[in-house]
N, C-alpha and C. Protein backbone atom coordinates (compact mmCIF):
# COMPACT_ATOMS: atom_id res chain seq x y z
N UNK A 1 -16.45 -16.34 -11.27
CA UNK A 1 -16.61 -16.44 -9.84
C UNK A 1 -16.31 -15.09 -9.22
N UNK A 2 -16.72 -15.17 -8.28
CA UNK A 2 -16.90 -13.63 -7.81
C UNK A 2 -15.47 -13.63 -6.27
N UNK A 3 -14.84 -13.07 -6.17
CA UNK A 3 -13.97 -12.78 -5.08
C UNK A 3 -13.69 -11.47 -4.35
N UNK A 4 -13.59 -11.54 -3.00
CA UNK A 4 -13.36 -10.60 -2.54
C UNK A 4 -11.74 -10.24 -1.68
N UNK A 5 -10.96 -9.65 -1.45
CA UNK A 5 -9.54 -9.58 -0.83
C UNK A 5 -9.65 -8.45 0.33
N UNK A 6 -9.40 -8.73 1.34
CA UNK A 6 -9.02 -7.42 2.40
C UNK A 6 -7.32 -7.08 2.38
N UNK A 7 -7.37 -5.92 1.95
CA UNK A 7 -6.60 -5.53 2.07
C UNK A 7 -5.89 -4.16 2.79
N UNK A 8 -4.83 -3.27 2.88
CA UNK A 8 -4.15 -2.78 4.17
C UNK A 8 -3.73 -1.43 2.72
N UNK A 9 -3.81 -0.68 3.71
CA UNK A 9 -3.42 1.29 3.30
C UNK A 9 -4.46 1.66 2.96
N UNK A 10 -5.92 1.04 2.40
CA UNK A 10 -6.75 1.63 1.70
C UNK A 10 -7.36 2.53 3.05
N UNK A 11 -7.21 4.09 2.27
CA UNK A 11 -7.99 5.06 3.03
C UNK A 11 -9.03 5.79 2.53
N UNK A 12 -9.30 5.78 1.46
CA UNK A 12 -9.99 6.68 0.91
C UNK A 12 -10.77 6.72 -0.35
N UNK A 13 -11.45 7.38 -0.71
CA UNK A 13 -11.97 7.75 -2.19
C UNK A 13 -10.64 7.69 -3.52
N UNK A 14 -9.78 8.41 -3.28
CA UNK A 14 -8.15 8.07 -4.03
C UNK A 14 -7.93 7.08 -3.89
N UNK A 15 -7.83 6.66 -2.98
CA UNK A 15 -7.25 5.20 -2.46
C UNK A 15 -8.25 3.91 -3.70
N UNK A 16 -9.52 4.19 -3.69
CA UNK A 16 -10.15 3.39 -4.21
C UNK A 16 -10.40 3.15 -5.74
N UNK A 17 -10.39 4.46 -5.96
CA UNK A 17 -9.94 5.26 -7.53
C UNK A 17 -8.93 4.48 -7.96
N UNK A 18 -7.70 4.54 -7.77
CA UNK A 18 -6.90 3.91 -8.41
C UNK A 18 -6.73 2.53 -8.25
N UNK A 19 -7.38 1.61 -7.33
CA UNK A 19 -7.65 0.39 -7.51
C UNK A 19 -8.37 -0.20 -8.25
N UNK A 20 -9.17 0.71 -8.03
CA UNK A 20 -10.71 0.30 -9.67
C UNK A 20 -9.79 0.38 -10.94
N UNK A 21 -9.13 1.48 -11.23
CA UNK A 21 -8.58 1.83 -12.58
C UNK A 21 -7.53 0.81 -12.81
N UNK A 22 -6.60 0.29 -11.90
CA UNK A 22 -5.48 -0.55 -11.87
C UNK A 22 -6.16 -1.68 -12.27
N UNK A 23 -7.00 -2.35 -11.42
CA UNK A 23 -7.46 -4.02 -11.31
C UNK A 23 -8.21 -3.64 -12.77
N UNK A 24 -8.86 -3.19 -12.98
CA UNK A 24 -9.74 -3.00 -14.13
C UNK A 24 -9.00 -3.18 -15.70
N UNK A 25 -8.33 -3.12 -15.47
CA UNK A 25 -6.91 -3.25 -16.89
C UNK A 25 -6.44 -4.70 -16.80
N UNK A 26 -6.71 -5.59 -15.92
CA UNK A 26 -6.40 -7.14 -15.85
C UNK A 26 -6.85 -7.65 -16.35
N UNK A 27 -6.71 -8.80 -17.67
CA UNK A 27 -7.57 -9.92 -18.47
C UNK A 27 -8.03 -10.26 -17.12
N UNK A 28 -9.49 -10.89 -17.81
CA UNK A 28 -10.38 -11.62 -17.39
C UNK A 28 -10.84 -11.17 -15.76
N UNK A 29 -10.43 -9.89 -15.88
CA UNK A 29 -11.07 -9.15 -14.25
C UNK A 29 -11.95 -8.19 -14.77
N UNK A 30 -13.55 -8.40 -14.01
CA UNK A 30 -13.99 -7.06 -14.18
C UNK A 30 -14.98 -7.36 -13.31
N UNK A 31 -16.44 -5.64 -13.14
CA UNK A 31 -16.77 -5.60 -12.38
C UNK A 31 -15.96 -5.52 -10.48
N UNK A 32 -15.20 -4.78 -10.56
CA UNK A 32 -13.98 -4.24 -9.56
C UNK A 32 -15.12 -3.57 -8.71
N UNK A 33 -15.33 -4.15 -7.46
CA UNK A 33 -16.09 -2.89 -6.72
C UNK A 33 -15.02 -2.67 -5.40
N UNK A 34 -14.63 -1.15 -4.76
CA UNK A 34 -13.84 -1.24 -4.01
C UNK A 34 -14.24 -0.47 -2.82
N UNK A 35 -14.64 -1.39 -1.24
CA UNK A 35 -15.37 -0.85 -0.08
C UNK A 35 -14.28 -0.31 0.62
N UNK A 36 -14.31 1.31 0.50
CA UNK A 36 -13.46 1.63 1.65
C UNK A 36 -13.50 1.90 3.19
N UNK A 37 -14.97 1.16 3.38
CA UNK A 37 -15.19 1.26 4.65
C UNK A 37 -15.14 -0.27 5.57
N UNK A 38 -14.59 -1.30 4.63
CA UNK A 38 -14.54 -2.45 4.93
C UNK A 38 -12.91 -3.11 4.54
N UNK A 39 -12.53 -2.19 3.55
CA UNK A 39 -10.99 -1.85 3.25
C UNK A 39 -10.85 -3.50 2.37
N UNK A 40 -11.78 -3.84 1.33
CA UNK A 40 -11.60 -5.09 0.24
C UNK A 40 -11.95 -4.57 -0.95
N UNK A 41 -11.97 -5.37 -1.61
CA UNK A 41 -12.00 -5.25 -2.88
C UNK A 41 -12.30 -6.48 -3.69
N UNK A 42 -13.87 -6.16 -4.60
CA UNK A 42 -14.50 -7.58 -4.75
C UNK A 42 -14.26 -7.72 -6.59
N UNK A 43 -14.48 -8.58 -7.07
CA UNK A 43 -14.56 -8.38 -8.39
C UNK A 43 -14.67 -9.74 -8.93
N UNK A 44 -15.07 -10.03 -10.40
CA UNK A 44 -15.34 -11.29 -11.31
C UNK A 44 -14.18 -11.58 -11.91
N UNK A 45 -14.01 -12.79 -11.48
CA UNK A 45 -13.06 -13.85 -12.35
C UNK A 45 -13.16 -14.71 -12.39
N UNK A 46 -12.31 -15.73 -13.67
CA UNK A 46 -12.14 -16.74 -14.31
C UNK A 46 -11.54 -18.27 -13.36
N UNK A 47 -10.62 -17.59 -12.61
CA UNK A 47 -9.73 -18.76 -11.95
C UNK A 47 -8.99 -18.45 -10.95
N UNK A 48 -8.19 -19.14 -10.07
CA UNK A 48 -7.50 -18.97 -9.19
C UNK A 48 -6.17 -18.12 -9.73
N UNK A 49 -5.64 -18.49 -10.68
CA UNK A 49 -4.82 -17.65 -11.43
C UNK A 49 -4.98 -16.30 -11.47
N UNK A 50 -6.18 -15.64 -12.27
CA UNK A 50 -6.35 -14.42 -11.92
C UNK A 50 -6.69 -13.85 -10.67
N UNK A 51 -6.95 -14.35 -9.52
CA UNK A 51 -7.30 -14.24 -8.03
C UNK A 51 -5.51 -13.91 -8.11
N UNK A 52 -4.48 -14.54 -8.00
CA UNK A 52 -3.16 -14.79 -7.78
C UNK A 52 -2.96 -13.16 -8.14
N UNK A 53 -3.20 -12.91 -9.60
CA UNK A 53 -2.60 -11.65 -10.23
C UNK A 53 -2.95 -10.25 -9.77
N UNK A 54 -4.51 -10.33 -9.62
CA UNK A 54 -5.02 -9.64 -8.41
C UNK A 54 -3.90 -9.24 -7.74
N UNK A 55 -4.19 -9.95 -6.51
CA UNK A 55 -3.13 -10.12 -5.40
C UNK A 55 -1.60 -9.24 -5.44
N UNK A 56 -0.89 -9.52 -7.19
CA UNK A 56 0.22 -9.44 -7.31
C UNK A 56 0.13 -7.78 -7.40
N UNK A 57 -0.88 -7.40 -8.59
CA UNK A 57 -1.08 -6.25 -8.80
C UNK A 57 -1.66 -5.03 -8.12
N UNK A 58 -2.17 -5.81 -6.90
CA UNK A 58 -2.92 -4.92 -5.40
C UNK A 58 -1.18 -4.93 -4.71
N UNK A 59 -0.25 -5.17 -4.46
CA UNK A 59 0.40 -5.38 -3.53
C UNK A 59 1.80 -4.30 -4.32
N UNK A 60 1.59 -4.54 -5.64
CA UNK A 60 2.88 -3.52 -6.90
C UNK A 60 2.46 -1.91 -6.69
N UNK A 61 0.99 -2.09 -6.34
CA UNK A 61 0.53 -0.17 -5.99
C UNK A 61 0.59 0.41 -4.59
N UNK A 62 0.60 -0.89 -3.41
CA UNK A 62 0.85 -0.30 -2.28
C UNK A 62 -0.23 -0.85 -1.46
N UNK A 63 -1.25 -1.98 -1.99
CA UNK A 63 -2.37 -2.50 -1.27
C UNK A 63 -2.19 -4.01 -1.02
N UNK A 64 -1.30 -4.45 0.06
CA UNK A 64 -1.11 -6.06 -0.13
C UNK A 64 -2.32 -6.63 0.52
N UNK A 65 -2.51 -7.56 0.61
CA UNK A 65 -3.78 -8.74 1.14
C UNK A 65 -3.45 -8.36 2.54
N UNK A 66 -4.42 -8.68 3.09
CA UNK A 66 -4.49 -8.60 4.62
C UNK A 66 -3.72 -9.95 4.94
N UNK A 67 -3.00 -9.83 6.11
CA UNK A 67 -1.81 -10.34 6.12
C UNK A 67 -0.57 -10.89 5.60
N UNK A 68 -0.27 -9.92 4.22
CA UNK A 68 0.94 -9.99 3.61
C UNK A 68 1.73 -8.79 4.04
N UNK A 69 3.00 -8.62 4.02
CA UNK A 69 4.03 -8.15 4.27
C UNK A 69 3.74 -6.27 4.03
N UNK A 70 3.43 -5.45 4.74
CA UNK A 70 3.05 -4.51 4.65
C UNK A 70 3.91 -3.75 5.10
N UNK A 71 5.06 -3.45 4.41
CA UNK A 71 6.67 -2.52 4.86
C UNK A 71 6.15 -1.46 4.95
N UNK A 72 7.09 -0.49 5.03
CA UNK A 72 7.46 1.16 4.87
C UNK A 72 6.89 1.26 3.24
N UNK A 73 7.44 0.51 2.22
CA UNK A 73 7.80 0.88 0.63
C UNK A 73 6.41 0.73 0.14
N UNK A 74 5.51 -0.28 0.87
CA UNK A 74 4.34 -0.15 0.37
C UNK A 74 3.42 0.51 0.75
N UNK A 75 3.54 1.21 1.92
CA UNK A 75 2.86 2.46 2.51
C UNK A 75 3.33 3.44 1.91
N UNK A 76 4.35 3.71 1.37
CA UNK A 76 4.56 4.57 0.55
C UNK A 76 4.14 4.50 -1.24
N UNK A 77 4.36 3.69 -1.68
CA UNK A 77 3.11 3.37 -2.87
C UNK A 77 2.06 3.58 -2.65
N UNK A 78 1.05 3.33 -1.70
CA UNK A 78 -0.39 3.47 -1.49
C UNK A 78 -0.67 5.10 -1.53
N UNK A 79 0.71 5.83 -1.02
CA UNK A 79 0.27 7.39 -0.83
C UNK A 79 0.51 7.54 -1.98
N UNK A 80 1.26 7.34 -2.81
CA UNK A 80 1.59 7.90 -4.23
C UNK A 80 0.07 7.54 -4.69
N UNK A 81 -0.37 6.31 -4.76
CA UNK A 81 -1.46 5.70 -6.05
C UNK A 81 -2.82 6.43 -5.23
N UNK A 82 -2.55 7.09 -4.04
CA UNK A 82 -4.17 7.74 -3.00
C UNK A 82 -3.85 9.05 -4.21
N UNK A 83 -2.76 9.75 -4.10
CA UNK A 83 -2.13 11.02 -4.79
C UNK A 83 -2.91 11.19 -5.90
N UNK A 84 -2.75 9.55 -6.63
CA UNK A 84 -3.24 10.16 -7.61
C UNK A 84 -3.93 9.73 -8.14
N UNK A 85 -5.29 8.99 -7.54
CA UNK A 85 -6.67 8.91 -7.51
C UNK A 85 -7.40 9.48 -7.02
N UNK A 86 -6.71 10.72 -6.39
CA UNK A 86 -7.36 11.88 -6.27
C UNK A 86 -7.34 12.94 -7.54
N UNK A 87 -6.32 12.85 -7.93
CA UNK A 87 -6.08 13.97 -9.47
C UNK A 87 -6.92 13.50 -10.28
N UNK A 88 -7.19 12.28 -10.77
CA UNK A 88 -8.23 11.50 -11.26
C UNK A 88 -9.56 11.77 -11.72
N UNK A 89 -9.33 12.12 -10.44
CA UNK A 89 -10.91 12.77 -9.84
C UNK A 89 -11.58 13.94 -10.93
């Protein structure tokens, strides 16, 4: 099944880089496409479960779901993981 998540910090080409590379390392996730002009992130999965892990693993780099808890600490993750999906590059 195919899903999509809006989510919060995504700014950029870095920004998107390391979401592709992150989500892309998840069993049973693939096909990761990430719009930074719509600020989501779509991709193929198995179950609600992996939708969940998603979620867990967008929110551990600094990208939580659109309307989850978006502190200081995770705006500061998002600049680290933009940092360095730009080096990436």
């Amino acid at each position: 099944m195919n899903s999509t998540i809006v989510i919060q910090n995504l700014k950029c080409g870095g920004c998107a880089n390391t979401i592709t590379t992150k989500i892309s390392t998840l069993e049973n996730v693939s096909n990761v496409i990430v719009d930074v002009t719509t600020s989501s992130v779509s991709f193929d999965t198995n179950s609600e479960e992996d939708i969940a892990t998603v979620k867990n693993k967008l929110t551990a780099i600094g990208y939580p779901a659109e309307g989850e808890n978006n502190n200081v600490i995770s705006k500061a993750k998002s600049f680290v993981s933009c940092a360095t999906g730009k080096m990436s590059n």
